[in-house]
PDB file of N, CA and C in Angstrom:
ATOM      1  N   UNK A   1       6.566  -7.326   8.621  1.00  0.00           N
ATOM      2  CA  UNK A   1       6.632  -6.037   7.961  1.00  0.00           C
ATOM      3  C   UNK A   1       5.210  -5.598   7.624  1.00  0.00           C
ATOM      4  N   UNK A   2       4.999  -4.569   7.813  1.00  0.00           N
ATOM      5  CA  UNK A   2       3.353  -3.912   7.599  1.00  0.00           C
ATOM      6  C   UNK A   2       3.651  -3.130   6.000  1.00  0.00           C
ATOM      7  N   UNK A   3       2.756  -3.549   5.455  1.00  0.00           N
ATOM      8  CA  UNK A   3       2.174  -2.705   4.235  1.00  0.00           C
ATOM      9  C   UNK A   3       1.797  -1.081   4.779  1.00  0.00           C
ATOM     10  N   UNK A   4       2.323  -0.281   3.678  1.00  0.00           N
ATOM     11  CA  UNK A   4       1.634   0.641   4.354  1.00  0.00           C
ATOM     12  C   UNK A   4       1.549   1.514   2.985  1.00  0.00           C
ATOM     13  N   UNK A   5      -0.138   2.002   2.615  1.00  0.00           N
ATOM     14  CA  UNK A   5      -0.619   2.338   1.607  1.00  0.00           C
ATOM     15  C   UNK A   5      -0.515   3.985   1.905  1.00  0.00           C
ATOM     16  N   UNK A   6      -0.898   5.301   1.022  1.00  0.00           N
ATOM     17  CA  UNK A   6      -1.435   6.443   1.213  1.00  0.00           C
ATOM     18  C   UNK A   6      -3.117   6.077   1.132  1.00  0.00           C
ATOM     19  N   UNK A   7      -3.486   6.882   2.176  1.00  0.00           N
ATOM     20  CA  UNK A   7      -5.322   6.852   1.742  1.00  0.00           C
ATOM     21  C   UNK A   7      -5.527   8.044   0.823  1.00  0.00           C
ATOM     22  N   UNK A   8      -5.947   7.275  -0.443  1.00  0.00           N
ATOM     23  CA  UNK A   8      -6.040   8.474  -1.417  1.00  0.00           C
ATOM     24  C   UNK A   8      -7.102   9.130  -1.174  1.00  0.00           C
ATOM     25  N   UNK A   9      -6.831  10.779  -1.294  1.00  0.00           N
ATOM     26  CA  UNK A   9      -7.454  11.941  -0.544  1.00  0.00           C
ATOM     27  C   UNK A   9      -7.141  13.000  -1.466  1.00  0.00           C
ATOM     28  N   UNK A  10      -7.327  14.123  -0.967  1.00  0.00           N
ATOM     29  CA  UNK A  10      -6.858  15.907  -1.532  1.00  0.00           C
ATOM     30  C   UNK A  10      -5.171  15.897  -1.256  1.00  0.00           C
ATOM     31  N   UNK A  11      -5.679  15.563   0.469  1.00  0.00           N
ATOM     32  CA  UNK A  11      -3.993  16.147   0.506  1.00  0.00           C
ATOM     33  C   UNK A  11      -2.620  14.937   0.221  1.00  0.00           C
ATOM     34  N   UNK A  12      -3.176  13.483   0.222  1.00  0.00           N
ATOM     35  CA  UNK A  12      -2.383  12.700  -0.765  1.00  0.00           C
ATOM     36  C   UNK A  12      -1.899  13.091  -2.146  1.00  0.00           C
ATOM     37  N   UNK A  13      -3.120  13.451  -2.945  1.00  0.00           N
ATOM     38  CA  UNK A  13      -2.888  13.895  -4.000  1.00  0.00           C
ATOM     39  C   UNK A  13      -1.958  15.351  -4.172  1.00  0.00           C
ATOM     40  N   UNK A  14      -2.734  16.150  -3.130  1.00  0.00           N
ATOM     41  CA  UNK A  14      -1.090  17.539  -3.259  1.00  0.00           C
ATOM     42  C   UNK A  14       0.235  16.976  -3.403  1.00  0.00           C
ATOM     43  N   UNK A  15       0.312  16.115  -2.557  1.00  0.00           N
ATOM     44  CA  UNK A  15       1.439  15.993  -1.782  1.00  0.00           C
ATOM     45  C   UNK A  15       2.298  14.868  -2.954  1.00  0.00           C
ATOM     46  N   UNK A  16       1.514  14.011  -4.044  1.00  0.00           N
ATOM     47  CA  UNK A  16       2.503  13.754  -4.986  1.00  0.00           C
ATOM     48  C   UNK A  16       2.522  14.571  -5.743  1.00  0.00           C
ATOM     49  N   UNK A  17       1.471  15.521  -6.324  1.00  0.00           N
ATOM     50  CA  UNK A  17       1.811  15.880  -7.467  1.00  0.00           C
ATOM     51  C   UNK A  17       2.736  17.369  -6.867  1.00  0.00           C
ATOM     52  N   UNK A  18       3.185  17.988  -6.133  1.00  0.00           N
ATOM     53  CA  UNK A  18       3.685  18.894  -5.617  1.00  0.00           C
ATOM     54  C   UNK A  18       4.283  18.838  -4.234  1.00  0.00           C
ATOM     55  N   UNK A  19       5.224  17.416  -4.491  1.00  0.00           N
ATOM     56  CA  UNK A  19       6.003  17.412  -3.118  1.00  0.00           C
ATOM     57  C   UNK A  19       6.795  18.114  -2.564  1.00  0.00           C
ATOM     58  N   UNK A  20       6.722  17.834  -1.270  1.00  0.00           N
ATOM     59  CA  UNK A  20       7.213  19.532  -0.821  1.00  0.00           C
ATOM     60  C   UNK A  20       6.732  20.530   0.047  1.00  0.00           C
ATOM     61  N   UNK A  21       5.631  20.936  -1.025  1.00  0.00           N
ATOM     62  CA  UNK A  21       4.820  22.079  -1.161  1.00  0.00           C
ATOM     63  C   UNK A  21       3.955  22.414   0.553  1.00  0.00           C
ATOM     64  N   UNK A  22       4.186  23.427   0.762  1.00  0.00           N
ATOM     65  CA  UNK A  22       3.288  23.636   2.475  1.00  0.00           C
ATOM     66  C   UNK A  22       2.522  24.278   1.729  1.00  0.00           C
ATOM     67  N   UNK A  23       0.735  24.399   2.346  1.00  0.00           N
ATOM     68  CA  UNK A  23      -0.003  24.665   1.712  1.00  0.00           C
ATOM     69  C   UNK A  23      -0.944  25.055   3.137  1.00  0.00           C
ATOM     70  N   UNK A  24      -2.308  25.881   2.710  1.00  0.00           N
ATOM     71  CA  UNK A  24      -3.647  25.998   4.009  1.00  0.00           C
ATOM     72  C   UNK A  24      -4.810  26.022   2.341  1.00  0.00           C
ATOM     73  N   UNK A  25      -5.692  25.326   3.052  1.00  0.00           N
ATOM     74  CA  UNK A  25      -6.705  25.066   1.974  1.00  0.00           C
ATOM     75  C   UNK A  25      -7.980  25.195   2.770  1.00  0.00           C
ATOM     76  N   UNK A  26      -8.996  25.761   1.957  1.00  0.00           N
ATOM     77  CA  UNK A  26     -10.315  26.848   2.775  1.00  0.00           C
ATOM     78  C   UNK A  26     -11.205  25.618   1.644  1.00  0.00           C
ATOM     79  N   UNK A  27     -11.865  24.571   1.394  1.00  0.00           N
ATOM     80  CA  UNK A  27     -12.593  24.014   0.602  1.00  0.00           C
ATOM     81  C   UNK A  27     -11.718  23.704  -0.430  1.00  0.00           C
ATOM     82  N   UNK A  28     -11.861  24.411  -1.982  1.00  0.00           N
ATOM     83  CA  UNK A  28     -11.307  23.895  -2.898  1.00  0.00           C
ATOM     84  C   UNK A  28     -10.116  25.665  -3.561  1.00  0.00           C
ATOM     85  N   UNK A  29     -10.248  26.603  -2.174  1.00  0.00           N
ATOM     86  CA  UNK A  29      -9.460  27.468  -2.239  1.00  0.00           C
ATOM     87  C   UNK A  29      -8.222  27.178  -1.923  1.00  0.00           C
ATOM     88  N   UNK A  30      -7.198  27.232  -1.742  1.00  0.00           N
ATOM     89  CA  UNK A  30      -5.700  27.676  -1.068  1.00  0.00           C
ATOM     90  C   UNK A  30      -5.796  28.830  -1.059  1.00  0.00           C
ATOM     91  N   UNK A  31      -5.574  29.163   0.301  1.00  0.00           N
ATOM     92  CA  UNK A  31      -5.358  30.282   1.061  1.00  0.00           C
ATOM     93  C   UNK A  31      -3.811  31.048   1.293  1.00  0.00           C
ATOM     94  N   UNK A  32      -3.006  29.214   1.392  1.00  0.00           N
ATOM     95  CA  UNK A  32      -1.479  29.993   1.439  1.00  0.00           C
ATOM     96  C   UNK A  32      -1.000  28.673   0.630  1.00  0.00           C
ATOM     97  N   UNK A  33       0.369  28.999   0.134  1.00  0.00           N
ATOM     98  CA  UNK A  33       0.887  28.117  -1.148  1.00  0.00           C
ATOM     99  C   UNK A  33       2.385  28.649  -0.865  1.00  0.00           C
ATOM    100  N   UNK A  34       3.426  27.760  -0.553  1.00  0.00           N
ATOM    101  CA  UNK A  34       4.670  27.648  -0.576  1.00  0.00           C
ATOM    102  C   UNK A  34       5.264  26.061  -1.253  1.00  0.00           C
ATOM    103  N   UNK A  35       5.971  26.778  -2.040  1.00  0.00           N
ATOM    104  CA  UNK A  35       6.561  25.518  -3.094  1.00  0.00           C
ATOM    105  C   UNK A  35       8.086  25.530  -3.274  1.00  0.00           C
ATOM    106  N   UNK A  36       9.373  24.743  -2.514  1.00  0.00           N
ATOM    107  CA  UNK A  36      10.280  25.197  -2.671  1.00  0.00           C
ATOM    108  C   UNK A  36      10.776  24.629  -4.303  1.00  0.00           C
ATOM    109  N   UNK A  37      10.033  24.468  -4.987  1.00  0.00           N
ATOM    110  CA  UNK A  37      10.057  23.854  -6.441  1.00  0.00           C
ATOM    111  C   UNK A  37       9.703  25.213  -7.288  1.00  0.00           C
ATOM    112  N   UNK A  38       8.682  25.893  -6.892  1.00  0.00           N
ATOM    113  CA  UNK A  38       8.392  27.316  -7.113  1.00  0.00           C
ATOM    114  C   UNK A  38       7.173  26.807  -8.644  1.00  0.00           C
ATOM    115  N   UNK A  39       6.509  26.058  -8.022  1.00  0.00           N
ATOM    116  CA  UNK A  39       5.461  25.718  -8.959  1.00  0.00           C
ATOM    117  C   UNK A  39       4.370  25.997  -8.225  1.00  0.00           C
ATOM    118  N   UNK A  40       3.335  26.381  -9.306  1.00  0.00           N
ATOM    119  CA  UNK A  40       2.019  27.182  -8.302  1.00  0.00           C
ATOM    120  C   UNK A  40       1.388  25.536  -8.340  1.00  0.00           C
ATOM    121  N   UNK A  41      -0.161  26.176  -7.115  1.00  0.00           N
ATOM    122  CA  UNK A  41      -0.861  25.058  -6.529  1.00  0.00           C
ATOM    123  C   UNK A  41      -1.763  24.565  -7.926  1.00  0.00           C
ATOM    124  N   UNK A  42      -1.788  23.079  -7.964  1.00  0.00           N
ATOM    125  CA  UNK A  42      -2.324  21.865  -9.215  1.00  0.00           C
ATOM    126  C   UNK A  42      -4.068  22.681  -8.713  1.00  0.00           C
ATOM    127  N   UNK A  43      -4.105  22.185 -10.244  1.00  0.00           N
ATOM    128  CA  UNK A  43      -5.974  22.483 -10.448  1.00  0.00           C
ATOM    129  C   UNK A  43      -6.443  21.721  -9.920  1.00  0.00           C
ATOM    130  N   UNK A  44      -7.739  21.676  -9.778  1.00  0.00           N
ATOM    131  CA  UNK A  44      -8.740  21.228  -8.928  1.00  0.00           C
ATOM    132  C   UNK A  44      -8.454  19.635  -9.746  1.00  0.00           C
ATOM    133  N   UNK A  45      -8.608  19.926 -10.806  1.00  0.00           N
ATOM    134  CA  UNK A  45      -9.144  19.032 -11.912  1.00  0.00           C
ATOM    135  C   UNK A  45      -7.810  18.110 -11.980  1.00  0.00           C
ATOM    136  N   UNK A  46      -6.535  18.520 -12.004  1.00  0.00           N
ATOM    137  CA  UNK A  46      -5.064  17.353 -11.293  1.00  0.00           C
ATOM    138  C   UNK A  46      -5.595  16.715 -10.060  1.00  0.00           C
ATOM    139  N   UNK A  47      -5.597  17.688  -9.414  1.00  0.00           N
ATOM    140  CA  UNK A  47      -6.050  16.579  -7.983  1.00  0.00           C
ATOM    141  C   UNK A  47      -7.270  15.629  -8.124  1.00  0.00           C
ATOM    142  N   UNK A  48      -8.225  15.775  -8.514  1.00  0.00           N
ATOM    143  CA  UNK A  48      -9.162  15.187  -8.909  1.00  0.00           C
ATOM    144  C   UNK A  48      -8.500  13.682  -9.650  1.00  0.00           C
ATOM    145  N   UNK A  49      -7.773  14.194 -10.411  1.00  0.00           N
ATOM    146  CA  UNK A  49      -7.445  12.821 -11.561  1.00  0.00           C
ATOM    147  C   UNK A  49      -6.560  11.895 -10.540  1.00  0.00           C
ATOM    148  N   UNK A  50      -5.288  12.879  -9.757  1.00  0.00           N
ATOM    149  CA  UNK A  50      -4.743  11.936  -8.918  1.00  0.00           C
ATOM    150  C   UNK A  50      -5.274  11.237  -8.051  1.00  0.00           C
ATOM    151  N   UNK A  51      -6.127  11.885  -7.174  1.00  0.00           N
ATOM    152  CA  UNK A  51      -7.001  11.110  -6.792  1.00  0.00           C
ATOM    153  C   UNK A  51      -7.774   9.417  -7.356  1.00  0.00           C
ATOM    154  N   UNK A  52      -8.046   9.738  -8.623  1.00  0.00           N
ATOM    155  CA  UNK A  52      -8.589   8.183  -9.307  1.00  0.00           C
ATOM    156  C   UNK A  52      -7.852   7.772  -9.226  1.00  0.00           C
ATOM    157  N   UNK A  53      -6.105   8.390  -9.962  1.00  0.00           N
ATOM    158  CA  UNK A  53      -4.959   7.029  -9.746  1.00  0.00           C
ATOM    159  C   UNK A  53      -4.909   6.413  -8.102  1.00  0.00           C
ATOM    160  N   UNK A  54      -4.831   7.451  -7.410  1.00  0.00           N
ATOM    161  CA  UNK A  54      -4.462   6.575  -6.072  1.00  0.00           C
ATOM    162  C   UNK A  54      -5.545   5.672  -5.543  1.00  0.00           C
ATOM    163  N   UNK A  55      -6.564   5.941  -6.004  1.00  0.00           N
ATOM    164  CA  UNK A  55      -8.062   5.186  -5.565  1.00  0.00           C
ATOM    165  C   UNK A  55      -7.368   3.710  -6.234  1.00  0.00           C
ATOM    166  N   UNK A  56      -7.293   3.546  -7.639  1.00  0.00           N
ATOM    167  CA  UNK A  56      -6.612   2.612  -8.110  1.00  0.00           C
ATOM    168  C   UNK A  56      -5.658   1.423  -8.310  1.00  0.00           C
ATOM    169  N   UNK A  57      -4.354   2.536  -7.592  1.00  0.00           N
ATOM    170  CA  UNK A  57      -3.468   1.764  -7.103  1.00  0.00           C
ATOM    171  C   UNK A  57      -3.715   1.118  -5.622  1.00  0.00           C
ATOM    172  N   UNK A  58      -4.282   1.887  -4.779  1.00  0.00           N
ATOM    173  CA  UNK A  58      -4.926   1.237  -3.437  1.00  0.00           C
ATOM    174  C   UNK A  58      -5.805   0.124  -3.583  1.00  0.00           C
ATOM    175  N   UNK A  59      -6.817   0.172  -4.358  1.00  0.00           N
ATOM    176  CA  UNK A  59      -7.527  -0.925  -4.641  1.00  0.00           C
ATOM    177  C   UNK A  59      -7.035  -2.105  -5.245  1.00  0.00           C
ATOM    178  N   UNK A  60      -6.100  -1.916  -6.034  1.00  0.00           N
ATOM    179  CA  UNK A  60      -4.995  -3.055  -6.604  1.00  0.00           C
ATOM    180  C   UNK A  60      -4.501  -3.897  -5.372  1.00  0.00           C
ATOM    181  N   UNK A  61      -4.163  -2.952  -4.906  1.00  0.00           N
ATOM    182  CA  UNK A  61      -3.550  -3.743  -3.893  1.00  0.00           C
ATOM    183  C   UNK A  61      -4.298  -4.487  -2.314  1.00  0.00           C
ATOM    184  N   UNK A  62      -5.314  -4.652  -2.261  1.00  0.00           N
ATOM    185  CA  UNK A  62      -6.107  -4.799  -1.471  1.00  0.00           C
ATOM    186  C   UNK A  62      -5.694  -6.312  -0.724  1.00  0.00           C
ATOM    187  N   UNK A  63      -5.688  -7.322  -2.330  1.00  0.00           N
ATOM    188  CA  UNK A  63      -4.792  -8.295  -1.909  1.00  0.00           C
ATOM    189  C   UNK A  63      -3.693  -8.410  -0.747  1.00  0.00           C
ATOM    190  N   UNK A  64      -2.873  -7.467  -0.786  1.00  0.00           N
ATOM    191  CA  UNK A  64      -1.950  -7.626  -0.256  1.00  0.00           C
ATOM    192  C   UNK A  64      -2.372  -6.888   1.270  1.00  0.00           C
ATOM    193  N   UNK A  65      -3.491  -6.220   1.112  1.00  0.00           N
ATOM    194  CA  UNK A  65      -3.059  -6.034   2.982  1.00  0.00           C
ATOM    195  C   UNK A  65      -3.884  -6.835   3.202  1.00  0.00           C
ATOM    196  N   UNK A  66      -4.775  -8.063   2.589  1.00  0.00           N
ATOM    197  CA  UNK A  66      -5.528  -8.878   2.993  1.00  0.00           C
ATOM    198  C   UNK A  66      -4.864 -10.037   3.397  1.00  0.00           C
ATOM    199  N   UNK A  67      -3.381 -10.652   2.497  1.00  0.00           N
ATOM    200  CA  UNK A  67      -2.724 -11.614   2.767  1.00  0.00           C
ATOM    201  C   UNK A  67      -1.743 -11.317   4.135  1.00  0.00           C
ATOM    202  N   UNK A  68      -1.561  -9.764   4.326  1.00  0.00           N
ATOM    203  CA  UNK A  68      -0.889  -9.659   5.569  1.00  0.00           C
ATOM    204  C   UNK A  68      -1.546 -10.076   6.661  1.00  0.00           C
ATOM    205  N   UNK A  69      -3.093  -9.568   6.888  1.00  0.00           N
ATOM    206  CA  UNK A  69      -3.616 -10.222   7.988  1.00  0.00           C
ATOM    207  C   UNK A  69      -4.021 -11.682   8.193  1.00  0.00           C
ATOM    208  N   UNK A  70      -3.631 -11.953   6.991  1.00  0.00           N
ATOM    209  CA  UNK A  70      -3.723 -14.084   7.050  1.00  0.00           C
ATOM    210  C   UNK A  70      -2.844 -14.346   7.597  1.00  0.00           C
ATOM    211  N   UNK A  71      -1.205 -13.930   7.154  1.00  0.00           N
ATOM    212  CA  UNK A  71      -0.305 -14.641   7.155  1.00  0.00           C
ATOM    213  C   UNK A  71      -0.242 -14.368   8.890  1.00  0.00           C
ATOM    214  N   UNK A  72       0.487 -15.468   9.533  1.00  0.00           N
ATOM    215  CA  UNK A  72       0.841 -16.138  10.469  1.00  0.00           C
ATOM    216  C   UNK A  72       2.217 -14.830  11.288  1.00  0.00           C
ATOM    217  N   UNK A  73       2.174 -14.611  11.668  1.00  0.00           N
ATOM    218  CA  UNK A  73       3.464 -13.759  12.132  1.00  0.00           C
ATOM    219  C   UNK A  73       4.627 -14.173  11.842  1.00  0.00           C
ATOM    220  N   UNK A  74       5.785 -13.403  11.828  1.00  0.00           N
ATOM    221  CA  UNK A  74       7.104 -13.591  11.444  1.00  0.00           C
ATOM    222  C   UNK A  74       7.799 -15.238  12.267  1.00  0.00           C
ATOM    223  N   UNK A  75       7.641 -14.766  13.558  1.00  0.00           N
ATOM    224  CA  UNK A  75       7.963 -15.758  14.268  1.00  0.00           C
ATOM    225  C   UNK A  75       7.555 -17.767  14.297  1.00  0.00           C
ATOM    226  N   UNK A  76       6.417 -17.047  14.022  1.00  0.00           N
ATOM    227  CA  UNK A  76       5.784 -18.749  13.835  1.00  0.00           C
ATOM    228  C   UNK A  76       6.284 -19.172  12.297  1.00  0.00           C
ATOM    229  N   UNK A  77       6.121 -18.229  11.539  1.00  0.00           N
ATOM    230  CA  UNK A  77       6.823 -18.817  10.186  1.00  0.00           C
ATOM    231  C   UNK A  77       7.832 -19.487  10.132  1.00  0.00           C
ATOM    232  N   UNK A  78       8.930 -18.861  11.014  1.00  0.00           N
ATOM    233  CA  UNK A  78      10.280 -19.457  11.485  1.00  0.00           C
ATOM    234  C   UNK A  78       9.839 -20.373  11.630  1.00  0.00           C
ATOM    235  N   UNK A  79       9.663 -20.665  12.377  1.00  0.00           N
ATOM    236  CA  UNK A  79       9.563 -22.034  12.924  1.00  0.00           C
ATOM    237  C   UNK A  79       8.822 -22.901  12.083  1.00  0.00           C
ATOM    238  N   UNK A  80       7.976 -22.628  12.004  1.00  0.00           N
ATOM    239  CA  UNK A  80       7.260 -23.564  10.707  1.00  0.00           C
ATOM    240  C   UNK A  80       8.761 -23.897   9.546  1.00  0.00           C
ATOM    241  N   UNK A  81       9.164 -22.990   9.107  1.00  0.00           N
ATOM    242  CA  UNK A  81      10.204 -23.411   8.412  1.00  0.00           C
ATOM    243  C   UNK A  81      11.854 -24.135   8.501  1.00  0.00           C
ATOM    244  N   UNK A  82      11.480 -23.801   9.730  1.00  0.00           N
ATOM    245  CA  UNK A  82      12.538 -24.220  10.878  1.00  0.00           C
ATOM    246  C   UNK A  82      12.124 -25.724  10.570  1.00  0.00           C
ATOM    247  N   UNK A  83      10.866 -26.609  11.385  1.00  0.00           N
ATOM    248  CA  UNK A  83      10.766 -27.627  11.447  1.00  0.00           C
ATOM    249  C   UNK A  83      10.144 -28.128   9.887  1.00  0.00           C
ATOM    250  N   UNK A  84      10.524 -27.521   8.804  1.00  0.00           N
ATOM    251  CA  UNK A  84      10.205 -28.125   7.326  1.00  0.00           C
ATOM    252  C   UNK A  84      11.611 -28.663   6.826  1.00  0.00           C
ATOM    253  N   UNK A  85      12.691 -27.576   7.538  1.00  0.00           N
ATOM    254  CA  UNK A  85      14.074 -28.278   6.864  1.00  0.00           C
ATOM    255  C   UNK A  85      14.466 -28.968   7.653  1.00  0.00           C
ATOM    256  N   UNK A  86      14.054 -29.046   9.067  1.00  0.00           N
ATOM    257  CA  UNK A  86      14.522 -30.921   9.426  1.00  0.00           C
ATOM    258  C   UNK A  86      14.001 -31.773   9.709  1.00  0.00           C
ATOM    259  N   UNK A  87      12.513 -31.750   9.125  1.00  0.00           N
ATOM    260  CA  UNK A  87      11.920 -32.848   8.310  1.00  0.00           C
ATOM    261  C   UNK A  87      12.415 -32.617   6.769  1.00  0.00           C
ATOM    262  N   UNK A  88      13.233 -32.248   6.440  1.00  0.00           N
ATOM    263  CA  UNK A  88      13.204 -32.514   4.884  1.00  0.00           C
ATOM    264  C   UNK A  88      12.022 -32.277   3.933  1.00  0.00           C
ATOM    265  N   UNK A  89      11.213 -31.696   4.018  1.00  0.00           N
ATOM    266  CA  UNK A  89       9.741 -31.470   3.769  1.00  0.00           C
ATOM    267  C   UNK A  89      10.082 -29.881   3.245  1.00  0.00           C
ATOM    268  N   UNK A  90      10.438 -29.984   2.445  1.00  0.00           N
ATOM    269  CA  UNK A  90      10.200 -28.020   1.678  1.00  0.00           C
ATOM    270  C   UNK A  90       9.506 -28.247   0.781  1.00  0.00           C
ATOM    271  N   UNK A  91       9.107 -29.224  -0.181  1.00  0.00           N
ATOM    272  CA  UNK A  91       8.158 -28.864  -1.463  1.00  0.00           C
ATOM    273  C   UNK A  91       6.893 -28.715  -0.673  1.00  0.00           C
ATOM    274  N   UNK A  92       6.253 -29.529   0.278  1.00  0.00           N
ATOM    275  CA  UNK A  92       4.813 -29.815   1.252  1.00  0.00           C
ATOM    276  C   UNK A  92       4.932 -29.309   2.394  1.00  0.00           C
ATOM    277  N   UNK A  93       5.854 -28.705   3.025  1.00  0.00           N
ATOM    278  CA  UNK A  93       5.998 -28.676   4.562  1.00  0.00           C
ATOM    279  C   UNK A  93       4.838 -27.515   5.059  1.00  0.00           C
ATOM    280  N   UNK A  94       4.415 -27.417   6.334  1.00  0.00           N
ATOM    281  CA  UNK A  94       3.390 -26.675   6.801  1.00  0.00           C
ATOM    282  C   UNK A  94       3.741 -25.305   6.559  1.00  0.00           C
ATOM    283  N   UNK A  95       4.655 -24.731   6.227  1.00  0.00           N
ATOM    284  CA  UNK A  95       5.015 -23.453   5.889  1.00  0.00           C
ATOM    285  C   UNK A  95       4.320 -23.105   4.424  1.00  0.00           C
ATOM    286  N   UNK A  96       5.258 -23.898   3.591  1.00  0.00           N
ATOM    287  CA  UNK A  96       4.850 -23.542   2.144  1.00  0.00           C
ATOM    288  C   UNK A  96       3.123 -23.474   1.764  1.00  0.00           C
ATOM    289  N   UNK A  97       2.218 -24.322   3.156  1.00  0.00           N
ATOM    290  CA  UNK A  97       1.237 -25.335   2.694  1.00  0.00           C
ATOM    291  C   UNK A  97       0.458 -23.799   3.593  1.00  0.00           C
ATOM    292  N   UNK A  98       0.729 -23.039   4.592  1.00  0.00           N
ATOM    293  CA  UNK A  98       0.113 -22.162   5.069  1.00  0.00           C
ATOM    294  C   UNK A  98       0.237 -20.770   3.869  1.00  0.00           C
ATOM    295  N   UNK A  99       1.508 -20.711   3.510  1.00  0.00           N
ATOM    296  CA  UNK A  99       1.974 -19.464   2.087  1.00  0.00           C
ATOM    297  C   UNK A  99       0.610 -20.177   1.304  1.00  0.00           C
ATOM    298  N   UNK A 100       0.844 -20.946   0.595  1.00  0.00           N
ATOM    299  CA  UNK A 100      -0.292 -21.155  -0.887  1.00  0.00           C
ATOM    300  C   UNK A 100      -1.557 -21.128   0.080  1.00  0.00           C
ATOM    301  N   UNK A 101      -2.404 -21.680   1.350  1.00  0.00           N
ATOM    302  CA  UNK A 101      -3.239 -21.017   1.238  1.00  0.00           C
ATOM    303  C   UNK A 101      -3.550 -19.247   1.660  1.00  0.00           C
ATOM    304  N   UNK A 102      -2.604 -18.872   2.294  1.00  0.00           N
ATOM    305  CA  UNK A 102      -3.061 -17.592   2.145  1.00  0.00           C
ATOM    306  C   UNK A 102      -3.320 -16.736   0.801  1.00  0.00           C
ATOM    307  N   UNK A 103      -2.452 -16.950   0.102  1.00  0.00           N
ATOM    308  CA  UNK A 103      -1.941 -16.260  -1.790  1.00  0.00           C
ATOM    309  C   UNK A 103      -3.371 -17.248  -2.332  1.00  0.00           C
ATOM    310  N   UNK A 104      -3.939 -18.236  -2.126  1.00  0.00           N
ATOM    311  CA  UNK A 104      -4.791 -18.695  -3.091  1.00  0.00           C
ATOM    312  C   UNK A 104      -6.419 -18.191  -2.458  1.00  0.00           C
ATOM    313  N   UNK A 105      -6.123 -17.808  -1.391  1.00  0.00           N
ATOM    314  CA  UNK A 105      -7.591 -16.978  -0.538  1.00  0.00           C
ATOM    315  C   UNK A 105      -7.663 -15.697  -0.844  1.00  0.00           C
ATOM    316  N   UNK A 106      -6.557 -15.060  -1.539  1.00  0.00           N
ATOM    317  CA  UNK A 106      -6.401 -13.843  -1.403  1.00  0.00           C
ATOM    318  C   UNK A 106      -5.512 -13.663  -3.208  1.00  0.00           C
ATOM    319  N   UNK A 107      -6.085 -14.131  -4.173  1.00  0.00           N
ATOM    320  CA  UNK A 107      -4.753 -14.124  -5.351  1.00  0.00           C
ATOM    321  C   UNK A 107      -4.671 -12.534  -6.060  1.00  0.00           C
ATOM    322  N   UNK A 108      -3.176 -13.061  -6.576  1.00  0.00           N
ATOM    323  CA  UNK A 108      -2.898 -11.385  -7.129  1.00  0.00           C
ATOM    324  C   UNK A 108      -3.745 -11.154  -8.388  1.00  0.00           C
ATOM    325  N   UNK A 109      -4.094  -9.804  -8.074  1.00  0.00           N
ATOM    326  CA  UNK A 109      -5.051  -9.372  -9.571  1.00  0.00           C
ATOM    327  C   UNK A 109      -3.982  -9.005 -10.755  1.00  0.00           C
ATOM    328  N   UNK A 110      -4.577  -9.469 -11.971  1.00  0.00           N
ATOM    329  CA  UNK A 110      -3.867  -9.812 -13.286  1.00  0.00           C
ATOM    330  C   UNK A 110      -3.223  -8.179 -14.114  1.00  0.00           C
TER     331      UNK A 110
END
């Protein structure tokens, strides 16, 4: 399964704080503004702020698209786990032992 983040931007930020909304934007003008919510276009200064949140929450998570490109593909996991339950080996087996090091190369922020 792929992670998949928004790259926080202008039009990320339209697009939560006024979902929906079709828009044409000339710099920091809107030119055309359709809202089937019927709310006019967010200040410069909303988008701006959403923007930090999404900078934020993306960066939070960095971890995690870092542990995706560690981890081993779906398939080999199988199997790795495949041959842990018939060796009897689940507390140590090469599965669990490939999981902790990826999560300990890559740990979640607090």
């Amino acid at each position: 399964m792929e992670l998949r983040y928004n790259i926080p931007g202008v039009r990320t930020a339209i697009e939560t704080l006024r979902p929906g909304a079709r828009y044409e934007c000339n710099g920091t003008v809107f030119t055309a503004w359709d809202d089937p919510q019927r709310l006019g276009p967010p200040s410069w200064d909303e988008i701006e702020h959403q923007i930090k949140k999404d900078i934020e929450v993306y960066n939070h998570y960095l971890y995690a698209r870092n542990r995706q490109k560690d981890y081993k593909d779906l398939a080999d996991q199988l199997d790795m786990l495949y041959h842990d339950i018939k060796n009897n080996n689940l507390e140590n087996g090469s599965w669990i032992q490939h999981v902790e090091e990826v999560k300990s190369k890559h740990p979640k922020p607090e």
